[in-house]
PDB file of N, CA and C in Angstrom:
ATOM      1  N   UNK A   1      27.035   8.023  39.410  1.00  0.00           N
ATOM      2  CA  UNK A   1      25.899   8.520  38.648  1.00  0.00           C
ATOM      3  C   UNK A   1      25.798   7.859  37.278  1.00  0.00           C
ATOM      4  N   UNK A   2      27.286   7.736  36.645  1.00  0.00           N
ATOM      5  CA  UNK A   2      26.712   6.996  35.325  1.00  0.00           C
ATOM      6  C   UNK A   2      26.621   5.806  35.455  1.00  0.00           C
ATOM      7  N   UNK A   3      26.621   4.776  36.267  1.00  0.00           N
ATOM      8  CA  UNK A   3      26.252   3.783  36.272  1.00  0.00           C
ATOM      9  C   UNK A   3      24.821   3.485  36.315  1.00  0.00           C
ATOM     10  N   UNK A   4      24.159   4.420  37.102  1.00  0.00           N
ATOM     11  CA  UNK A   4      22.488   4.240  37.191  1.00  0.00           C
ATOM     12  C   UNK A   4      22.072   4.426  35.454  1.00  0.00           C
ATOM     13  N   UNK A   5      22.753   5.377  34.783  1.00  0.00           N
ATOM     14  CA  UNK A   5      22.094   5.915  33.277  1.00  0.00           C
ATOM     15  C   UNK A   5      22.651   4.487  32.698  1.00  0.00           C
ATOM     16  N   UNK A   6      23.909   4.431  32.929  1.00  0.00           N
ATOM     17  CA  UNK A   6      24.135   2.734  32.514  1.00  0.00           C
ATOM     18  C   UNK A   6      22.986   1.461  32.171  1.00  0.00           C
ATOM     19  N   UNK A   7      22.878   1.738  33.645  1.00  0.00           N
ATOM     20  CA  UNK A   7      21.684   0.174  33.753  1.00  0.00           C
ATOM     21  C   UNK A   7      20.414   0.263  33.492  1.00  0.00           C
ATOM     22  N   UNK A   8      20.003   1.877  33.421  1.00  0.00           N
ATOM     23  CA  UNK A   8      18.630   2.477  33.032  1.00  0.00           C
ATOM     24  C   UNK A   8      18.629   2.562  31.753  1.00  0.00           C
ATOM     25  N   UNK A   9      19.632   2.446  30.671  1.00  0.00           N
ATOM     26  CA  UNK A   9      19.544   1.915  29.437  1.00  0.00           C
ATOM     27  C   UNK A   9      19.753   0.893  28.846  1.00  0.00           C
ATOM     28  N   UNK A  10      20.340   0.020  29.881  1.00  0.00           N
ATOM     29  CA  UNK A  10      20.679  -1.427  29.790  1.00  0.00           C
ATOM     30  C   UNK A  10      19.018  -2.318  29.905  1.00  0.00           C
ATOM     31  N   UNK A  11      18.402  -1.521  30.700  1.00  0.00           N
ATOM     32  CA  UNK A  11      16.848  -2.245  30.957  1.00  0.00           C
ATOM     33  C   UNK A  11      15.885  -1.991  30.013  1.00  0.00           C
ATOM     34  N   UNK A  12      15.795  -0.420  29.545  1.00  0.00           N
ATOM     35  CA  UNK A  12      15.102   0.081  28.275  1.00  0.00           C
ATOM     36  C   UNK A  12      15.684  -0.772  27.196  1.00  0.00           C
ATOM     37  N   UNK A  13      17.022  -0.856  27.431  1.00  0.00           N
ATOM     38  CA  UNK A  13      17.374  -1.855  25.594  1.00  0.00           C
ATOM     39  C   UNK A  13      16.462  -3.084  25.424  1.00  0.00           C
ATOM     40  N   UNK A  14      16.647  -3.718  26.615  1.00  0.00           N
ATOM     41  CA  UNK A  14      15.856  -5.282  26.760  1.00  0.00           C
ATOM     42  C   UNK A  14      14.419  -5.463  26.963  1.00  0.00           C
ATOM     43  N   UNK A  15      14.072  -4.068  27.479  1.00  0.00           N
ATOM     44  CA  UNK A  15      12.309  -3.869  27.628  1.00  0.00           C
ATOM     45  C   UNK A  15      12.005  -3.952  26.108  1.00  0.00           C
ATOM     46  N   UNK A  16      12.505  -2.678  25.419  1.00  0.00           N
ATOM     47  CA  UNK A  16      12.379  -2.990  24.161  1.00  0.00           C
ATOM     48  C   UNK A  16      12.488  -3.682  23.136  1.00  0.00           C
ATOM     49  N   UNK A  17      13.672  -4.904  23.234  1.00  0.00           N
ATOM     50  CA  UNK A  17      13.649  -6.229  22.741  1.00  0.00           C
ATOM     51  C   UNK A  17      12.192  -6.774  22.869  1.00  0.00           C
ATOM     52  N   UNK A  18      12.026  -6.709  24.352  1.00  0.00           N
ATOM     53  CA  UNK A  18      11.078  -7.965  24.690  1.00  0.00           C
ATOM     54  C   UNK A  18       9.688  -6.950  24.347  1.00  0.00           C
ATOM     55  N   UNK A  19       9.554  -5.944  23.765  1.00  0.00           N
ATOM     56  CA  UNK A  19       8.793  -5.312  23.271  1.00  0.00           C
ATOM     57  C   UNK A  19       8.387  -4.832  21.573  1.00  0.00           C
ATOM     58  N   UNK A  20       9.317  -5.632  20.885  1.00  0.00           N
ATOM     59  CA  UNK A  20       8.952  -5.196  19.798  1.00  0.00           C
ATOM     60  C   UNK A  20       8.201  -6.310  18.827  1.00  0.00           C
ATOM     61  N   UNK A  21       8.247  -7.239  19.212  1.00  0.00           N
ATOM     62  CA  UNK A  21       7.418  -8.281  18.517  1.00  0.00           C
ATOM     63  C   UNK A  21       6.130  -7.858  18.555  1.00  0.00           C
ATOM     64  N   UNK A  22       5.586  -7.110  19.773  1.00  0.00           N
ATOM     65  CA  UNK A  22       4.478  -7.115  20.531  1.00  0.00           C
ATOM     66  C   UNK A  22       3.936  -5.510  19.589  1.00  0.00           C
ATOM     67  N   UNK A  23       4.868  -4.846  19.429  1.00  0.00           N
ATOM     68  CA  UNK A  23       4.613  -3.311  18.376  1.00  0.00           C
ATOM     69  C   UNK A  23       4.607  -3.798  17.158  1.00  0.00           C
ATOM     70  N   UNK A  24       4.858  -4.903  16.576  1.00  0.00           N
ATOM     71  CA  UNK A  24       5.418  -4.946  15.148  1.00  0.00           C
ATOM     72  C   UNK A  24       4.140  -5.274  14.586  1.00  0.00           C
ATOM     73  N   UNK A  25       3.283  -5.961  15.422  1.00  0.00           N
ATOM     74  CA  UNK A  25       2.386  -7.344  14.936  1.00  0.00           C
ATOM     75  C   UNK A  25       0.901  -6.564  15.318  1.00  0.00           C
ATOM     76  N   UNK A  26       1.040  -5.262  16.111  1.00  0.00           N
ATOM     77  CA  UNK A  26      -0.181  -4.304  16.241  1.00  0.00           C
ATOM     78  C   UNK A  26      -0.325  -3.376  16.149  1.00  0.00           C
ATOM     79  N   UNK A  27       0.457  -2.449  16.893  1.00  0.00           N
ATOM     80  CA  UNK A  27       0.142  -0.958  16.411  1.00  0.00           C
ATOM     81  C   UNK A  27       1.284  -0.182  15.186  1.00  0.00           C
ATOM     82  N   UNK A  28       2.209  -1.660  15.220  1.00  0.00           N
ATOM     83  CA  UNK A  28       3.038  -1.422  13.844  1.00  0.00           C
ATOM     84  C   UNK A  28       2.437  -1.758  12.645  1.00  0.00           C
ATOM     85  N   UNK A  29       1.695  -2.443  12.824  1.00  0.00           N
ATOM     86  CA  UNK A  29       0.794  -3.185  11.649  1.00  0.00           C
ATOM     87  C   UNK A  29      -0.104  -2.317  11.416  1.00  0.00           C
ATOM     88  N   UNK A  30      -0.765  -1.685  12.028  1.00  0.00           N
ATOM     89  CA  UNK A  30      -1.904  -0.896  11.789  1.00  0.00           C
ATOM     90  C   UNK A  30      -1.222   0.466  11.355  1.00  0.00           C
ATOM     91  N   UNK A  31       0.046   1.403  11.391  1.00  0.00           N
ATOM     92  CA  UNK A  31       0.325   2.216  11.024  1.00  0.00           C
ATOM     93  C   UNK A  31       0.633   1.720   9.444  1.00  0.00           C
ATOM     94  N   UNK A  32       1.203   0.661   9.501  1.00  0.00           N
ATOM     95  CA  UNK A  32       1.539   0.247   8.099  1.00  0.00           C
ATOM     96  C   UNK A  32       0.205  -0.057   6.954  1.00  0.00           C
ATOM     97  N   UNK A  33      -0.779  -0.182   7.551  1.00  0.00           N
ATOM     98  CA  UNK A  33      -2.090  -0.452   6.964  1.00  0.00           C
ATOM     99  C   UNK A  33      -2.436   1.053   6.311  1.00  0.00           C
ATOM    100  N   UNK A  34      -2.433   1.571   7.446  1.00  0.00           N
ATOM    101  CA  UNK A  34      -2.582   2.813   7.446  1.00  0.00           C
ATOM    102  C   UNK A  34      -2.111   3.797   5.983  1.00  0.00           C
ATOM    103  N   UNK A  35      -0.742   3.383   6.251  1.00  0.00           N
ATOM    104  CA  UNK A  35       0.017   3.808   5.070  1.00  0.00           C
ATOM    105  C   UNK A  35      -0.248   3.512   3.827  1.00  0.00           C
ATOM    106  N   UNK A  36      -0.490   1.969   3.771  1.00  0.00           N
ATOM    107  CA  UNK A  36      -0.949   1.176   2.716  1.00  0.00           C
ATOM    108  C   UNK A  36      -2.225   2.522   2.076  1.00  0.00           C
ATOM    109  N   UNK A  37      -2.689   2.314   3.198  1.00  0.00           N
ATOM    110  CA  UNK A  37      -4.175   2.536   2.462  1.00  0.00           C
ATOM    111  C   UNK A  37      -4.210   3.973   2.040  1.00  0.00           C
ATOM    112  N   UNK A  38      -3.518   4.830   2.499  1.00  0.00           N
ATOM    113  CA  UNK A  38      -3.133   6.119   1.926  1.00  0.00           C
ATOM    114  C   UNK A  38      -2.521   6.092   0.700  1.00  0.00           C
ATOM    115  N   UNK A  39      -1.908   5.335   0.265  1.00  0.00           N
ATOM    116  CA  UNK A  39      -0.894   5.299  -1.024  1.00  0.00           C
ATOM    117  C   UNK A  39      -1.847   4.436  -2.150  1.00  0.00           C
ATOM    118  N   UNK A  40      -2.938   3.663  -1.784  1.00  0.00           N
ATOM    119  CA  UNK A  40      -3.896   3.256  -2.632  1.00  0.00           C
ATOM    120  C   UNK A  40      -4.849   4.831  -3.022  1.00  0.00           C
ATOM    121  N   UNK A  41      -5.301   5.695  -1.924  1.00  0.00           N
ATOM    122  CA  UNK A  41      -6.077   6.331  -2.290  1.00  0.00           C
ATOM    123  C   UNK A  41      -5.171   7.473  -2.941  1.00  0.00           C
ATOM    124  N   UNK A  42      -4.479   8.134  -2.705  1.00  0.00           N
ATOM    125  CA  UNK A  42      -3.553   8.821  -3.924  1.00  0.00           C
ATOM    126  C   UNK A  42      -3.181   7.833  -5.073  1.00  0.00           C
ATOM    127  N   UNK A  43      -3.141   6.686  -5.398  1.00  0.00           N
ATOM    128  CA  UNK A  43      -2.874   6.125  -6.558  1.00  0.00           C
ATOM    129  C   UNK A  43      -4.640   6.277  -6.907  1.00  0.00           C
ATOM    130  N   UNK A  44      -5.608   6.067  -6.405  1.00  0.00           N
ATOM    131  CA  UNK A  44      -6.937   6.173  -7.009  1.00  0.00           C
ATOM    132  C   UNK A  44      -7.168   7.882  -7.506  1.00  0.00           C
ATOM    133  N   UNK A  45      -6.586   8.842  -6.734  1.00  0.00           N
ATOM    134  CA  UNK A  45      -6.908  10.182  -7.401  1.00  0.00           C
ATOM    135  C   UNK A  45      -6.308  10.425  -8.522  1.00  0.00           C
ATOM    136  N   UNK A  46      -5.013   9.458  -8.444  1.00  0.00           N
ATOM    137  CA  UNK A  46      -4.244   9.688  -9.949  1.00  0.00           C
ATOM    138  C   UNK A  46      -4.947   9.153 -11.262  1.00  0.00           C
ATOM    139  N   UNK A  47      -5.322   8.115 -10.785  1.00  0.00           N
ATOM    140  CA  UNK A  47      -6.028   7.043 -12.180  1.00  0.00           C
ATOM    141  C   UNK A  47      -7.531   7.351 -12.574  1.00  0.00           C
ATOM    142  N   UNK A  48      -8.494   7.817 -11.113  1.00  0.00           N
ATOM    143  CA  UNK A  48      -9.704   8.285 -11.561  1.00  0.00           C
ATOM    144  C   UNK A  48     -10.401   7.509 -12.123  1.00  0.00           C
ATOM    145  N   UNK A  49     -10.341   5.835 -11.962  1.00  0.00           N
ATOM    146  CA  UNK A  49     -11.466   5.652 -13.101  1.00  0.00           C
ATOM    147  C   UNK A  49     -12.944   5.831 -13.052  1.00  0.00           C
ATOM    148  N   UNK A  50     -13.617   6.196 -11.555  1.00  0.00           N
ATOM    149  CA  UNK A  50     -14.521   6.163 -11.551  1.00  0.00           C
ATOM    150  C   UNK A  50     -15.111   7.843 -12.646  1.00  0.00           C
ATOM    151  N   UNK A  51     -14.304   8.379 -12.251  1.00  0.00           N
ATOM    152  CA  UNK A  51     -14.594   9.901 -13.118  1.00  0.00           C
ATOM    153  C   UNK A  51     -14.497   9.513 -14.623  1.00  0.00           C
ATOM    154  N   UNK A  52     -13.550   8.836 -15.136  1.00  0.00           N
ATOM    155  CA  UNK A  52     -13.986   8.346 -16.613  1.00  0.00           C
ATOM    156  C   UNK A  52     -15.183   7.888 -16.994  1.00  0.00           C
ATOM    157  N   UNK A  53     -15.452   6.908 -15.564  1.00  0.00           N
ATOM    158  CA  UNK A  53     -17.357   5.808 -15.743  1.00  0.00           C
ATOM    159  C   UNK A  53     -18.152   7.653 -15.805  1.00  0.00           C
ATOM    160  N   UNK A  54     -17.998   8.053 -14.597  1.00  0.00           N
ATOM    161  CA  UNK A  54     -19.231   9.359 -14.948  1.00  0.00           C
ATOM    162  C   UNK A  54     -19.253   9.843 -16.283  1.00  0.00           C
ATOM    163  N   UNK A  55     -17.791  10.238 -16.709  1.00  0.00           N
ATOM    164  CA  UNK A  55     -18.390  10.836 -18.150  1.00  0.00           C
ATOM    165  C   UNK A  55     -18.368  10.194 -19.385  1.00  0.00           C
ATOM    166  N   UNK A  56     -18.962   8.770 -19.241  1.00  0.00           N
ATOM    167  CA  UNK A  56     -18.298   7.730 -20.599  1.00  0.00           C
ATOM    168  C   UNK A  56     -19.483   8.313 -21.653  1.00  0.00           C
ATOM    169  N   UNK A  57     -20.588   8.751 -21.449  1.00  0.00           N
ATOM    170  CA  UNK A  57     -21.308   9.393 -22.726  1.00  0.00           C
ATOM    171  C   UNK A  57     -20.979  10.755 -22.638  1.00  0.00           C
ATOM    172  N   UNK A  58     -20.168  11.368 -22.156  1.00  0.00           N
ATOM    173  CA  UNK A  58     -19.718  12.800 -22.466  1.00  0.00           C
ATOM    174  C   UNK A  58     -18.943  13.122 -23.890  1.00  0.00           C
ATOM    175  N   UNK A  59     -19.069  13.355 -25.036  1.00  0.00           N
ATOM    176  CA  UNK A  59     -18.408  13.556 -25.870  1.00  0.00           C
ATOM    177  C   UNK A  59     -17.040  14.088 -25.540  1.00  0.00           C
ATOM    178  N   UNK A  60     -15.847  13.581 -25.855  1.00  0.00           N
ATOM    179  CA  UNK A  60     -14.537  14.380 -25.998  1.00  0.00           C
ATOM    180  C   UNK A  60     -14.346  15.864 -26.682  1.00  0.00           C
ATOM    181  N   UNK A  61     -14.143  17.105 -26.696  1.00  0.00           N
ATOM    182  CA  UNK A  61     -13.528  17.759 -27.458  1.00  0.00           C
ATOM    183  C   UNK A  61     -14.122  18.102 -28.545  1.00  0.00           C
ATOM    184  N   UNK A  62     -15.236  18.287 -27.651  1.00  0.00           N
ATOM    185  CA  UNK A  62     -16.716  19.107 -28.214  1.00  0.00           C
ATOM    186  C   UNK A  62     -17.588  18.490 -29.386  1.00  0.00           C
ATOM    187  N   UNK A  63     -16.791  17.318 -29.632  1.00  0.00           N
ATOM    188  CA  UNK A  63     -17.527  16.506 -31.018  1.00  0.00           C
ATOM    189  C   UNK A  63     -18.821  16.211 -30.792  1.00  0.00           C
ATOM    190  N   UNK A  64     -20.005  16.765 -30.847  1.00  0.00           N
ATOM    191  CA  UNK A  64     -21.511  16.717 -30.642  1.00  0.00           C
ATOM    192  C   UNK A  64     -21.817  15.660 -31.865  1.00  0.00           C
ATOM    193  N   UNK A  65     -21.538  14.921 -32.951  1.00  0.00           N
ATOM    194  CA  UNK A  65     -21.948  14.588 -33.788  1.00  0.00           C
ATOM    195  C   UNK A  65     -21.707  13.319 -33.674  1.00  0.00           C
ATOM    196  N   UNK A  66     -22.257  11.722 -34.209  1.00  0.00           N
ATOM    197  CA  UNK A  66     -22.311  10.657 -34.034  1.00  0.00           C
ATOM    198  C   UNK A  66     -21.156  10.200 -34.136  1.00  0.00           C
ATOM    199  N   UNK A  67     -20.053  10.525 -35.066  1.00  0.00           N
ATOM    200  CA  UNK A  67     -18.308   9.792 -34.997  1.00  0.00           C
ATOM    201  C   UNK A  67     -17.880  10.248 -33.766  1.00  0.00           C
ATOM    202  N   UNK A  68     -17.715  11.187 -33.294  1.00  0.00           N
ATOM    203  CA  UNK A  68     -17.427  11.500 -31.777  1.00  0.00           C
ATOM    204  C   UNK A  68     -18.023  11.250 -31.006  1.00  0.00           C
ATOM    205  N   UNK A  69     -19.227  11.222 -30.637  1.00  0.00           N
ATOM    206  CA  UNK A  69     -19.973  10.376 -29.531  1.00  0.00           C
ATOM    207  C   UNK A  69     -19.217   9.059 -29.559  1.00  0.00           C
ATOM    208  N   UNK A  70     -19.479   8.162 -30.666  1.00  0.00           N
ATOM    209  CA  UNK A  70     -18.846   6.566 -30.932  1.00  0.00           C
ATOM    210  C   UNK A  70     -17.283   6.957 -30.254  1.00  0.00           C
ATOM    211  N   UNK A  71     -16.368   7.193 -30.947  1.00  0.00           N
ATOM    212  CA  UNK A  71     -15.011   7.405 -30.413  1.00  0.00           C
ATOM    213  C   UNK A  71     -14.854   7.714 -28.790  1.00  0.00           C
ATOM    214  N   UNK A  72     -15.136   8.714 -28.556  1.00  0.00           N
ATOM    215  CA  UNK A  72     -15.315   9.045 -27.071  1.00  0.00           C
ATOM    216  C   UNK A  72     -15.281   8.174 -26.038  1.00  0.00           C
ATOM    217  N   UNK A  73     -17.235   7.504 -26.621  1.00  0.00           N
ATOM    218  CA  UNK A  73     -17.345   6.230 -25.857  1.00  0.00           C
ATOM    219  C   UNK A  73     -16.416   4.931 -25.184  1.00  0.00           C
ATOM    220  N   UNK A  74     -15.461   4.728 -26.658  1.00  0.00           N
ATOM    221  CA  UNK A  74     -14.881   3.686 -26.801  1.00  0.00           C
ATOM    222  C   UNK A  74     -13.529   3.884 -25.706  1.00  0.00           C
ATOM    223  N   UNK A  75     -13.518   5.252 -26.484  1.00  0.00           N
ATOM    224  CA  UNK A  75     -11.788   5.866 -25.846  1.00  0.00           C
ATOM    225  C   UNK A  75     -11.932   5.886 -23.895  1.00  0.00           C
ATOM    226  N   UNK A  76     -12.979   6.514 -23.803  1.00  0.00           N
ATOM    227  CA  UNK A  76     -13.030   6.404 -22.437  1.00  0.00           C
ATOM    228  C   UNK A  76     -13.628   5.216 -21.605  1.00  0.00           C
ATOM    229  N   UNK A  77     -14.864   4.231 -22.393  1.00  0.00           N
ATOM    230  CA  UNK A  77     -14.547   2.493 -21.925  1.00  0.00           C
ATOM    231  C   UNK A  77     -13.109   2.519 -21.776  1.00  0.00           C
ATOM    232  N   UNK A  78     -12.370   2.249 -22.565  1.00  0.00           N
ATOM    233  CA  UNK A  78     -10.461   1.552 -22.693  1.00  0.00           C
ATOM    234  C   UNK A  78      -9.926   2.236 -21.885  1.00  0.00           C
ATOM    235  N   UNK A  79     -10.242   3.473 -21.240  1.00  0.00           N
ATOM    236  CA  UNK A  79      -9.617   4.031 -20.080  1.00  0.00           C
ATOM    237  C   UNK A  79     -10.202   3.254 -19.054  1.00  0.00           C
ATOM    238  N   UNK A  80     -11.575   3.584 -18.944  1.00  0.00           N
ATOM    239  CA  UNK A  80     -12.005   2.763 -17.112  1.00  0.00           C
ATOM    240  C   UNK A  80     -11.455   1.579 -17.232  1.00  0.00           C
ATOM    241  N   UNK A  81     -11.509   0.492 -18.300  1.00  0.00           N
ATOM    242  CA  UNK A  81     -10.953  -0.764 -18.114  1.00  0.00           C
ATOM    243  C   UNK A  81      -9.343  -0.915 -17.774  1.00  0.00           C
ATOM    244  N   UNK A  82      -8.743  -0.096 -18.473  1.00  0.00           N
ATOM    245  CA  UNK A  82      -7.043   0.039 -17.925  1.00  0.00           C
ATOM    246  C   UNK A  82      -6.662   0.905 -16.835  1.00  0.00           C
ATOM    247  N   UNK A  83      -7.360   1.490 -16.577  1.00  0.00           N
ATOM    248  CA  UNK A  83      -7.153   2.221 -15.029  1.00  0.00           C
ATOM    249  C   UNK A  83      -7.866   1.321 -14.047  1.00  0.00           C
ATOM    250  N   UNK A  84      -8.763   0.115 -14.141  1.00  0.00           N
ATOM    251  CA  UNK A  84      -9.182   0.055 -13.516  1.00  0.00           C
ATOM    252  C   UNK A  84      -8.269  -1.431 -12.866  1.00  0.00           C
ATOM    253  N   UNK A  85      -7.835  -2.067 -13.974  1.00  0.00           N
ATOM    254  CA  UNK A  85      -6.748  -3.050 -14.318  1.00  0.00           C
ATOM    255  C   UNK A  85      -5.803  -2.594 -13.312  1.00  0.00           C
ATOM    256  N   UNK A  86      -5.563  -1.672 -13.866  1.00  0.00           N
ATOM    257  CA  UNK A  86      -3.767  -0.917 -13.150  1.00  0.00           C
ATOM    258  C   UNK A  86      -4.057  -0.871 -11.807  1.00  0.00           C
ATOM    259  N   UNK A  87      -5.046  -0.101 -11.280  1.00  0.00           N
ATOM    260  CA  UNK A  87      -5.313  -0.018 -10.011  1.00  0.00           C
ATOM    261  C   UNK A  87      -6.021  -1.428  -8.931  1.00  0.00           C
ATOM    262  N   UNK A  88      -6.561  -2.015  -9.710  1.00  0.00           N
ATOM    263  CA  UNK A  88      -5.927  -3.564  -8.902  1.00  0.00           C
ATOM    264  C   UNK A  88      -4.606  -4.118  -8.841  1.00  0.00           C
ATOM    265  N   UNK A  89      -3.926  -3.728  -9.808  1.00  0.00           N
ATOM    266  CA  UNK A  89      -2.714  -4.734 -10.267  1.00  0.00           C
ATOM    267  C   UNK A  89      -1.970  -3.754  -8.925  1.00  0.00           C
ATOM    268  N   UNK A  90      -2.287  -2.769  -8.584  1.00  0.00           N
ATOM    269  CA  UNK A  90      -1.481  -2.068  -7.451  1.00  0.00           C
ATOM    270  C   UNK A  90      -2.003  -2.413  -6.224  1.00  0.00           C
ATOM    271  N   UNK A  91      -3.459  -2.665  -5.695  1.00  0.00           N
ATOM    272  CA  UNK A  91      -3.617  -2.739  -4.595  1.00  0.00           C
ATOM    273  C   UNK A  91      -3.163  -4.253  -4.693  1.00  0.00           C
ATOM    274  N   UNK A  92      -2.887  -5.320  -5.607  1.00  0.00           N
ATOM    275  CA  UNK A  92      -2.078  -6.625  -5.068  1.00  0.00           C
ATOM    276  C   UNK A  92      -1.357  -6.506  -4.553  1.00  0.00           C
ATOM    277  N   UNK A  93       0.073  -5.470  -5.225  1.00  0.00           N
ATOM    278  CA  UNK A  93       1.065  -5.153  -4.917  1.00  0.00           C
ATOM    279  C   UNK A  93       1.024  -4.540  -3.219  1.00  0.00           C
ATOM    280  N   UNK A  94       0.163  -3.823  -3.268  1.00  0.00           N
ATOM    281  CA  UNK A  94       0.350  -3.392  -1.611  1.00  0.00           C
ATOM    282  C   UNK A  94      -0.137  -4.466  -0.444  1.00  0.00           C
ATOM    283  N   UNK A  95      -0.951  -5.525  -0.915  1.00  0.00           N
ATOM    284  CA  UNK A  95      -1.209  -6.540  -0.300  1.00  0.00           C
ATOM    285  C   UNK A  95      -0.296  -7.197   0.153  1.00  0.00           C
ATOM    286  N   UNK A  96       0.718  -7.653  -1.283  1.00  0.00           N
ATOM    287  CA  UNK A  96       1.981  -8.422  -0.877  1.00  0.00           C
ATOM    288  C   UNK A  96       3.248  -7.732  -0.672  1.00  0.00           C
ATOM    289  N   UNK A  97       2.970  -6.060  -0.282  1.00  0.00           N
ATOM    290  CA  UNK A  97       4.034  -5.625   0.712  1.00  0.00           C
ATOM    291  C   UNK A  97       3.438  -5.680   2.252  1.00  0.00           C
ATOM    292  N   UNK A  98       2.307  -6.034   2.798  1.00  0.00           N
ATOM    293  CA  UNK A  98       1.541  -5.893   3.910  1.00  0.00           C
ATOM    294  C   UNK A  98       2.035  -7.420   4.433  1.00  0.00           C
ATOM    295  N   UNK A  99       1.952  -8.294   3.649  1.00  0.00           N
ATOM    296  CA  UNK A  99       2.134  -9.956   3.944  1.00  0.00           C
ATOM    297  C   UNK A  99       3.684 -10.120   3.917  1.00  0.00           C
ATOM    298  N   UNK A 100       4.595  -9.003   3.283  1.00  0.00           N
ATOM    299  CA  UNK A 100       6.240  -9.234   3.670  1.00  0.00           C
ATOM    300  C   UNK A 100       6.707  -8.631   4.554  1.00  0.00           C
ATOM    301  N   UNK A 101       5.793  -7.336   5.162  1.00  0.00           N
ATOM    302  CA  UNK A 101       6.064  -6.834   6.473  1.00  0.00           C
ATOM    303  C   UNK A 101       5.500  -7.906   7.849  1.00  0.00           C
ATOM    304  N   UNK A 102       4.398  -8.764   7.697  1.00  0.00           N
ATOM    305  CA  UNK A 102       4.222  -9.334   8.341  1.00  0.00           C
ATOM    306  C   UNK A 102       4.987 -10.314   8.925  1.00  0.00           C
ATOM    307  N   UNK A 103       5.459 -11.023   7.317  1.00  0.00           N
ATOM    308  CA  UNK A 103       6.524 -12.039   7.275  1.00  0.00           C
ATOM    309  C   UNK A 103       8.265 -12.044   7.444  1.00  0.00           C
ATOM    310  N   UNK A 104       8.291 -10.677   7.728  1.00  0.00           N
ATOM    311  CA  UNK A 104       9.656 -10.512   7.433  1.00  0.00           C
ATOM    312  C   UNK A 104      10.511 -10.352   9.098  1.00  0.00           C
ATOM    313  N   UNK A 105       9.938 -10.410  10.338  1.00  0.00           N
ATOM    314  CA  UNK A 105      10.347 -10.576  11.266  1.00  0.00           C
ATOM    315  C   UNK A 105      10.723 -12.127  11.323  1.00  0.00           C
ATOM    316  N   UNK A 106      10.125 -13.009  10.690  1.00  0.00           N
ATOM    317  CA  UNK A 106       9.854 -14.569  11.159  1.00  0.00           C
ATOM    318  C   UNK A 106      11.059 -15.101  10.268  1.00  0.00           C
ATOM    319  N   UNK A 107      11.285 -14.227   8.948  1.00  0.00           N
ATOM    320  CA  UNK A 107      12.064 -14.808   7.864  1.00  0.00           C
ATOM    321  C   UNK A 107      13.675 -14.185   8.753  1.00  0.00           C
ATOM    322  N   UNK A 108      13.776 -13.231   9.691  1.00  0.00           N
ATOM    323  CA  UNK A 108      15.101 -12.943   9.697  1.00  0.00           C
ATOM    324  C   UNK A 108      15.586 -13.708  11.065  1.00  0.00           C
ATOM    325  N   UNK A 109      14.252 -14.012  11.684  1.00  0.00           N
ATOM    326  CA  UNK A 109      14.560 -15.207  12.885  1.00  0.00           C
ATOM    327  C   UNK A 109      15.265 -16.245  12.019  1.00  0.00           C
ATOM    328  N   UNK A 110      14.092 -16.867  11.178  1.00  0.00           N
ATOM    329  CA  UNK A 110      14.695 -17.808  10.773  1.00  0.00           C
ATOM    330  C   UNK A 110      15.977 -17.721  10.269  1.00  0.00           C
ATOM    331  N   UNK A 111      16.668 -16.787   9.717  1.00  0.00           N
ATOM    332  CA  UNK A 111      17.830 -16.770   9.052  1.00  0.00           C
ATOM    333  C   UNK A 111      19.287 -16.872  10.229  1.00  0.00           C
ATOM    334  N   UNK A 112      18.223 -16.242  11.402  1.00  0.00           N
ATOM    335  CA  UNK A 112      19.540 -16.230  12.372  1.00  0.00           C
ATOM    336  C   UNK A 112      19.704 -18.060  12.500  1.00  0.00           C
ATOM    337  N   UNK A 113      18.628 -18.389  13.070  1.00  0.00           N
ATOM    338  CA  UNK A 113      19.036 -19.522  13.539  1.00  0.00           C
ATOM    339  C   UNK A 113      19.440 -20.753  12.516  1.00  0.00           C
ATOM    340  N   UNK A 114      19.039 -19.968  11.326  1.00  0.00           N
ATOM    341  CA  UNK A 114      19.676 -21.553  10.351  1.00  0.00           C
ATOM    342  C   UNK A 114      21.277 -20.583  10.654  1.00  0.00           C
ATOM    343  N   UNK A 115      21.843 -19.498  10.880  1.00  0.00           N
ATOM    344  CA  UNK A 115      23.173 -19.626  10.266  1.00  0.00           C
ATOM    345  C   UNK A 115      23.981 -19.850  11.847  1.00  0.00           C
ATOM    346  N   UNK A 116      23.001 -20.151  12.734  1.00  0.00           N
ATOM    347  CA  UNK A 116      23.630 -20.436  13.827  1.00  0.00           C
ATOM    348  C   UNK A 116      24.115 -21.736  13.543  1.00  0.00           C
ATOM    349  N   UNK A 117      23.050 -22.733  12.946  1.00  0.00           N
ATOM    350  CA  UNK A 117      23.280 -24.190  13.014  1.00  0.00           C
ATOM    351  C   UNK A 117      24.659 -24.264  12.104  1.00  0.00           C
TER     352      UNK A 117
END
């Protein structure tokens, strides 16, 4: 009897070898996208810049009078522009973790076979 569980995991091991290139590069990729793109949109609820653009003529902190209108303005421009900065400078970053998951099956081939040589 344990020989059949033997060889019935001996075949699943190698199905799955000869199966994971084939998960990594599609429906592994697409969960990872997936992910990606979830962790951009919680980094966008954090930073908000579009909610700064809505209220860039909203006075701050009730200042109805022309020095606070001016200030406000400015203060919340320098927000949308640095949130908006930051939040590219992050979706690069998730770009070039998307292009090292891609790349990183090919880089550890390669590593086997240079340390074979």
């Amino acid at each position: 009897m344990w020989i059949i569980v033997l060889q019935r995991i001996t075949v699943e091991f190698f199905l799955d070898l000869l199966y994971f290139p084939i998960w990594w590069y599609t429906a592994g990729a697409k969960r990872f996208i997936l992910g990606l793109v979830r962790i951009f949109q919680e980094a966008n609820m954090m930073m908000v810049p579009g909610l700064w653009l809505k209220n860039i003529f909203v006075p701050m902190f009730g200042q109805y009078d022309w020095q606070g209108r001016i200030m406000s303005f400015f203060v919340r421009l320098a927000n949308v522009i640095f949130r908006s900065i930051g939040l590219f400078i992050w979706l690069i970053i998730l770009v070039i973790f998307y292009f090292i998951w891609l790349l990183f099956p090919l880089f550890v081939i390669y590593m086997f076979v240079n340390s074979l040589i």
